[in-house]
C-alpha atoms as a PDB file:
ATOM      1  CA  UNK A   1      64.607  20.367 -80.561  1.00  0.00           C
ATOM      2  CA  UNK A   2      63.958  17.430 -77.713  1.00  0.00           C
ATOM      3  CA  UNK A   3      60.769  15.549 -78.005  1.00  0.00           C
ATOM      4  CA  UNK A   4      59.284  14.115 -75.067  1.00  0.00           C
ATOM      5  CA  UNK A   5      57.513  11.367 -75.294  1.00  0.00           C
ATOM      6  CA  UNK A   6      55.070  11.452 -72.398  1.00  0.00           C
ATOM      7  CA  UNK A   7      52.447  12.971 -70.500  1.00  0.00           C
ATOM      8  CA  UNK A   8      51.734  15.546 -68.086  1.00  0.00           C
ATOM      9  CA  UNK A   9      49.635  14.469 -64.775  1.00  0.00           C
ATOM     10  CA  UNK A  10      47.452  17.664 -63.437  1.00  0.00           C
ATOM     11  CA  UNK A  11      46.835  18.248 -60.299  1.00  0.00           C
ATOM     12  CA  UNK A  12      42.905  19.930 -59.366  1.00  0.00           C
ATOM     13  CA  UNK A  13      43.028  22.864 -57.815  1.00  0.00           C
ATOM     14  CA  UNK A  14      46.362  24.770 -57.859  1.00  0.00           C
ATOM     15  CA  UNK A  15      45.535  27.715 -59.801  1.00  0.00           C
ATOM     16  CA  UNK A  16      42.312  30.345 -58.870  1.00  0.00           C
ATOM     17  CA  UNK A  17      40.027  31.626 -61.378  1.00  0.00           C
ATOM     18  CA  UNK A  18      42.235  34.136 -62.454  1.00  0.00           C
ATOM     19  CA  UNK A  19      45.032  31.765 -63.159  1.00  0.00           C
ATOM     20  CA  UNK A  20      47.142  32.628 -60.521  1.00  0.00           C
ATOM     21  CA  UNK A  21      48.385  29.956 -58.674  1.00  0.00           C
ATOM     22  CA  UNK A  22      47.140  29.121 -54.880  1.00  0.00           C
ATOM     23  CA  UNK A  23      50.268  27.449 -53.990  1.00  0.00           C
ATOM     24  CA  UNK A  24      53.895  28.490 -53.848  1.00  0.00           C
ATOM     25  CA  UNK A  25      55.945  26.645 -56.542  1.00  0.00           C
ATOM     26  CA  UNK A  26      57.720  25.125 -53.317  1.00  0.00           C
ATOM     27  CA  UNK A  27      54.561  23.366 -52.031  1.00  0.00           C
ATOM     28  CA  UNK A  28      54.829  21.039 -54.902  1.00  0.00           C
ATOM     29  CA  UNK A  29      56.655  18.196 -55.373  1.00  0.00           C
ATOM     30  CA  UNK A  30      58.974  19.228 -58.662  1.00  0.00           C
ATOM     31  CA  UNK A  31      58.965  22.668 -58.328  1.00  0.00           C
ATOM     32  CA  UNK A  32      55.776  23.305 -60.360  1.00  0.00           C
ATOM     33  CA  UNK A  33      52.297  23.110 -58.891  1.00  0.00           C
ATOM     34  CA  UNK A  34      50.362  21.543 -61.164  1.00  0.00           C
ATOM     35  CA  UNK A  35      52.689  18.973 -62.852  1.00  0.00           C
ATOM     36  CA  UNK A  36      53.319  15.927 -61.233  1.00  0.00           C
ATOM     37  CA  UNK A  37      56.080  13.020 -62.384  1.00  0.00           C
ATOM     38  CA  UNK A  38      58.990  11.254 -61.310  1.00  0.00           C
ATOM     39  CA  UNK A  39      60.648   9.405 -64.355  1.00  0.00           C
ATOM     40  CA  UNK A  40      63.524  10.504 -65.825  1.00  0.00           C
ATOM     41  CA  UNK A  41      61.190  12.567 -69.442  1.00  0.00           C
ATOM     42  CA  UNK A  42      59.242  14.722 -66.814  1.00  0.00           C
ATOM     43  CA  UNK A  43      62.554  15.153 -64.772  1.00  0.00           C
ATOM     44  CA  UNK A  44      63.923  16.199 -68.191  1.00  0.00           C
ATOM     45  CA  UNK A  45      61.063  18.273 -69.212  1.00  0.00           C
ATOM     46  CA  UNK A  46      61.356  20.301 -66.020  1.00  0.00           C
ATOM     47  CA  UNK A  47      65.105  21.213 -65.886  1.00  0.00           C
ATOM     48  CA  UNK A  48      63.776  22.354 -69.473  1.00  0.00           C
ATOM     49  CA  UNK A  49      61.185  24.715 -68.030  1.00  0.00           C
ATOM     50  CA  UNK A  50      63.309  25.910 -64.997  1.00  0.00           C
ATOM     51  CA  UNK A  51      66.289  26.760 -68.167  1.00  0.00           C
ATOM     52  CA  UNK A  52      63.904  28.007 -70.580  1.00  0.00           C
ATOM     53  CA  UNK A  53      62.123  30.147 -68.509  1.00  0.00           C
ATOM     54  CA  UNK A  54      63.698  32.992 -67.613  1.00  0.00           C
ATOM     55  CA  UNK A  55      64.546  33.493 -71.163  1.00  0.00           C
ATOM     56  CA  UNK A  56      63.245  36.006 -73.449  1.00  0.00           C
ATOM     57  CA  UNK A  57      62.129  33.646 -76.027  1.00  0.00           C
ATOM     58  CA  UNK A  58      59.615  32.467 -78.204  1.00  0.00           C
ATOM     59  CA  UNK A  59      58.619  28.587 -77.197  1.00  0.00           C
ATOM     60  CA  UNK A  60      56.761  26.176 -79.492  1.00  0.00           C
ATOM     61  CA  UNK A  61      55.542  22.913 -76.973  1.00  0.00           C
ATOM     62  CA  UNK A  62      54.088  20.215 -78.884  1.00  0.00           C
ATOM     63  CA  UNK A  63      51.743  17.137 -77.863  1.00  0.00           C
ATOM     64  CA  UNK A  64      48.674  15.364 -78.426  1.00  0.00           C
ATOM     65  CA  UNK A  65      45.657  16.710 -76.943  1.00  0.00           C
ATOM     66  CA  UNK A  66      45.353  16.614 -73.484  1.00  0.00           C
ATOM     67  CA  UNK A  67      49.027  15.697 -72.382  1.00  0.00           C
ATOM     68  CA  UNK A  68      49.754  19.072 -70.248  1.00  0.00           C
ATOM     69  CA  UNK A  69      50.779  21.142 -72.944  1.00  0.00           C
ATOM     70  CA  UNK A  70      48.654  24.379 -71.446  1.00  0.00           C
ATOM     71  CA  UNK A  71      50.107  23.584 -67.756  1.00  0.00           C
ATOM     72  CA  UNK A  72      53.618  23.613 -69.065  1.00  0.00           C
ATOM     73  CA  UNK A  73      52.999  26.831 -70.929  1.00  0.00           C
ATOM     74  CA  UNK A  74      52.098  27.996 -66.992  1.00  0.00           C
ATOM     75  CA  UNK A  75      54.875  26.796 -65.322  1.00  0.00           C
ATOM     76  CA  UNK A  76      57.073  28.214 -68.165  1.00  0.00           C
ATOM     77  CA  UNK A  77      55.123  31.766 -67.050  1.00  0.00           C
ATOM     78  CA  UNK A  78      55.486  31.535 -63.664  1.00  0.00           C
ATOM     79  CA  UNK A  79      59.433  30.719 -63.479  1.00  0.00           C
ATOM     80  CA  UNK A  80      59.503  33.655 -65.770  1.00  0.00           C
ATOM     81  CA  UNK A  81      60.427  37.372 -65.427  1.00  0.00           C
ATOM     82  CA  UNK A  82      56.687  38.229 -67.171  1.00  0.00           C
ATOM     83  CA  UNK A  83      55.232  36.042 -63.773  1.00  0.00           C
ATOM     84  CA  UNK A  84      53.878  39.261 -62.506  1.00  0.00           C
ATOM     85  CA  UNK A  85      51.989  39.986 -65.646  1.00  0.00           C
ATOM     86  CA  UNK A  86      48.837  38.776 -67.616  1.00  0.00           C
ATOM     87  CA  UNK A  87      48.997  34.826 -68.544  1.00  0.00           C
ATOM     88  CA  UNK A  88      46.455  33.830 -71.026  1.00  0.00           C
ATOM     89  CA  UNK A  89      45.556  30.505 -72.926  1.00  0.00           C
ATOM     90  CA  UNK A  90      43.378  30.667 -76.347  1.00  0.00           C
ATOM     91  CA  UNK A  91      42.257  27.883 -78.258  1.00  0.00           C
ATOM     92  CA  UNK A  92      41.883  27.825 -81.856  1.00  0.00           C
ATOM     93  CA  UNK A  93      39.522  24.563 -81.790  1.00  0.00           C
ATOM     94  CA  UNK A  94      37.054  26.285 -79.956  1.00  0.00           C
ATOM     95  CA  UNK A  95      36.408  29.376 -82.050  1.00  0.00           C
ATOM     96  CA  UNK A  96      35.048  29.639 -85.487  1.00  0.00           C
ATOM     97  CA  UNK A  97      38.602  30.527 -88.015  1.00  0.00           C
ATOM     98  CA  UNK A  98      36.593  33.428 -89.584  1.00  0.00           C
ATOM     99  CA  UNK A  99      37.044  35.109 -85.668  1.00  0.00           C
ATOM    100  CA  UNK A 100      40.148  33.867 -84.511  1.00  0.00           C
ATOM    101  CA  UNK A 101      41.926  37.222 -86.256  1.00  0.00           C
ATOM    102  CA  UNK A 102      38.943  39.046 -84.019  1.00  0.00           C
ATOM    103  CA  UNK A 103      39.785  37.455 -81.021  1.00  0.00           C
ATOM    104  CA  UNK A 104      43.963  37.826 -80.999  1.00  0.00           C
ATOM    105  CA  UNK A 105      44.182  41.167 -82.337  1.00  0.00           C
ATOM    106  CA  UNK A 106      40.652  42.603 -81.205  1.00  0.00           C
ATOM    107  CA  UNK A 107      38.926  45.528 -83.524  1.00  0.00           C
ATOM    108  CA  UNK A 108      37.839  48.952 -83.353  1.00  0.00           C
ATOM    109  CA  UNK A 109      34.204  50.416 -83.069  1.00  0.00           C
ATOM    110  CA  UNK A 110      32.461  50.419 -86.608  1.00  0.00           C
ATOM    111  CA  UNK A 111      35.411  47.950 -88.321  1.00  0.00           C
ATOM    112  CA  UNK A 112      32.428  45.744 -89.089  1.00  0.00           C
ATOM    113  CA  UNK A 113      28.641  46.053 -88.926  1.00  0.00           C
ATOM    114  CA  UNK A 114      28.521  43.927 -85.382  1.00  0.00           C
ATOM    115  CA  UNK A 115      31.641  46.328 -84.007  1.00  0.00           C
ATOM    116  CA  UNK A 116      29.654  48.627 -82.077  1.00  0.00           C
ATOM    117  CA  UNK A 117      32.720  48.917 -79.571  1.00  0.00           C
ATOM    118  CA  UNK A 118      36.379  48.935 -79.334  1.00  0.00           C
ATOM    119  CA  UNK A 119      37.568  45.254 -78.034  1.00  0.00           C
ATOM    120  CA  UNK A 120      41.145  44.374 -77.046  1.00  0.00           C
ATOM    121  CA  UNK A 121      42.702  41.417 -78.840  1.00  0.00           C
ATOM    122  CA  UNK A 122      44.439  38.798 -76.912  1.00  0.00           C
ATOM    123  CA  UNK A 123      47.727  39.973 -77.611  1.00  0.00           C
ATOM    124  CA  UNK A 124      46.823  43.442 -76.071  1.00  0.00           C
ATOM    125  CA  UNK A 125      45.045  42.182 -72.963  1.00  0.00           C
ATOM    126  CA  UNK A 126      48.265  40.079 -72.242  1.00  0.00           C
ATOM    127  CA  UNK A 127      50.971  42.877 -73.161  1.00  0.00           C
ATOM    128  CA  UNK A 128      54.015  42.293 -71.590  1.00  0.00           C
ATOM    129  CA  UNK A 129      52.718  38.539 -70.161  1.00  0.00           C
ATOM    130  CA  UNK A 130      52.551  34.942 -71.892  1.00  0.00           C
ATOM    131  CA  UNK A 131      50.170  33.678 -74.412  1.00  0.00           C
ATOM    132  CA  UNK A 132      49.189  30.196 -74.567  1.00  0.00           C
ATOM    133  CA  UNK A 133      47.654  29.418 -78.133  1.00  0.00           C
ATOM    134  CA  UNK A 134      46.367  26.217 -78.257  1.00  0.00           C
ATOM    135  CA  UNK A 135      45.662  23.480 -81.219  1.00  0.00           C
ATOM    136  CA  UNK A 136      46.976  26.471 -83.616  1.00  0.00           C
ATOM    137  CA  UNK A 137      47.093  23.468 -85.960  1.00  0.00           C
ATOM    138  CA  UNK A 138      43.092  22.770 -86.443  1.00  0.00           C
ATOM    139  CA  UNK A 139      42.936  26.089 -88.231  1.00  0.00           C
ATOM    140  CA  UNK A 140      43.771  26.544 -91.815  1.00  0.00           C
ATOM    141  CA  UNK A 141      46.561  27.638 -93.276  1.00  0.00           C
ATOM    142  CA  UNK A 142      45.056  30.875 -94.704  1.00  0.00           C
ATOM    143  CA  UNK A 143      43.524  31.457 -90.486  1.00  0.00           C
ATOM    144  CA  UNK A 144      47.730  30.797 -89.228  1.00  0.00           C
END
């Protein structure tokens, strides 16, 4: 495994509500819109992405908070063959552990008293795309 020690500048406005982005990966500077940086770790980290990528594989990108980790998980998407599909970011520090199960794998009307619906988990709303799960490591062992 290669650990990069460094960060990941964002740049505002690349990506729509939807998460699409609003500029080609060729209007940017390295190939991905919303990562910016010329020394030679972010150089390294995006040959990485532009390799990994269009791989079918699981990828496990680690980093304090805040250093890009969600934007690489994009540009990992979009030089991907699942680019055309759902791309989705969760993260486990903002929802209570007793829902997270709720929330990635969704229930069915009446599972529990609240259920008064059927609701599509995370994994089922991005079938066939990428999933970004973020700070899996603030929940408990039990929740992971």
């Amino acid at each position: 495994m290669t650990r990069y020690n460094t960060s990941v500048t964002l740049l505002p406005n690349y990506y729509n509500g939807n998460g699409q982005p609003t500029k080609t990966l060729d209007d940017s500077v390295n190939g991905f819109p919303a990562l910016v940086g010329m020394s030679k770790p972010m150089h390294e980290i995006f040959a990485t992405i532009k390799k990994v990528g269009p791989s079918d594989v699981t990828v496990l990108i680690m980093g304090e908070s805040g250093t890009g980790k969600n934007e690489v998980a994009r540009a990992l998407h979009y030089v991907s063959n699942r680019r055309d599909k759902v791309y989705t970011s969760i993260d486990c520090s903002t929802r209570p552990e007793g829902l997270i199960d709720d929330e990635l794998f969704g229930h069915i009307r009446g599972a529990f008293s609240d259920a008064i619906r059927d609701r599509k988990g995370v994994f089922e709303f991005a079938d066939g795309g990428t999933i970004f799960i973020n700070e899996i490591g603030n929940l408990s062992l039990y929740a992971r």
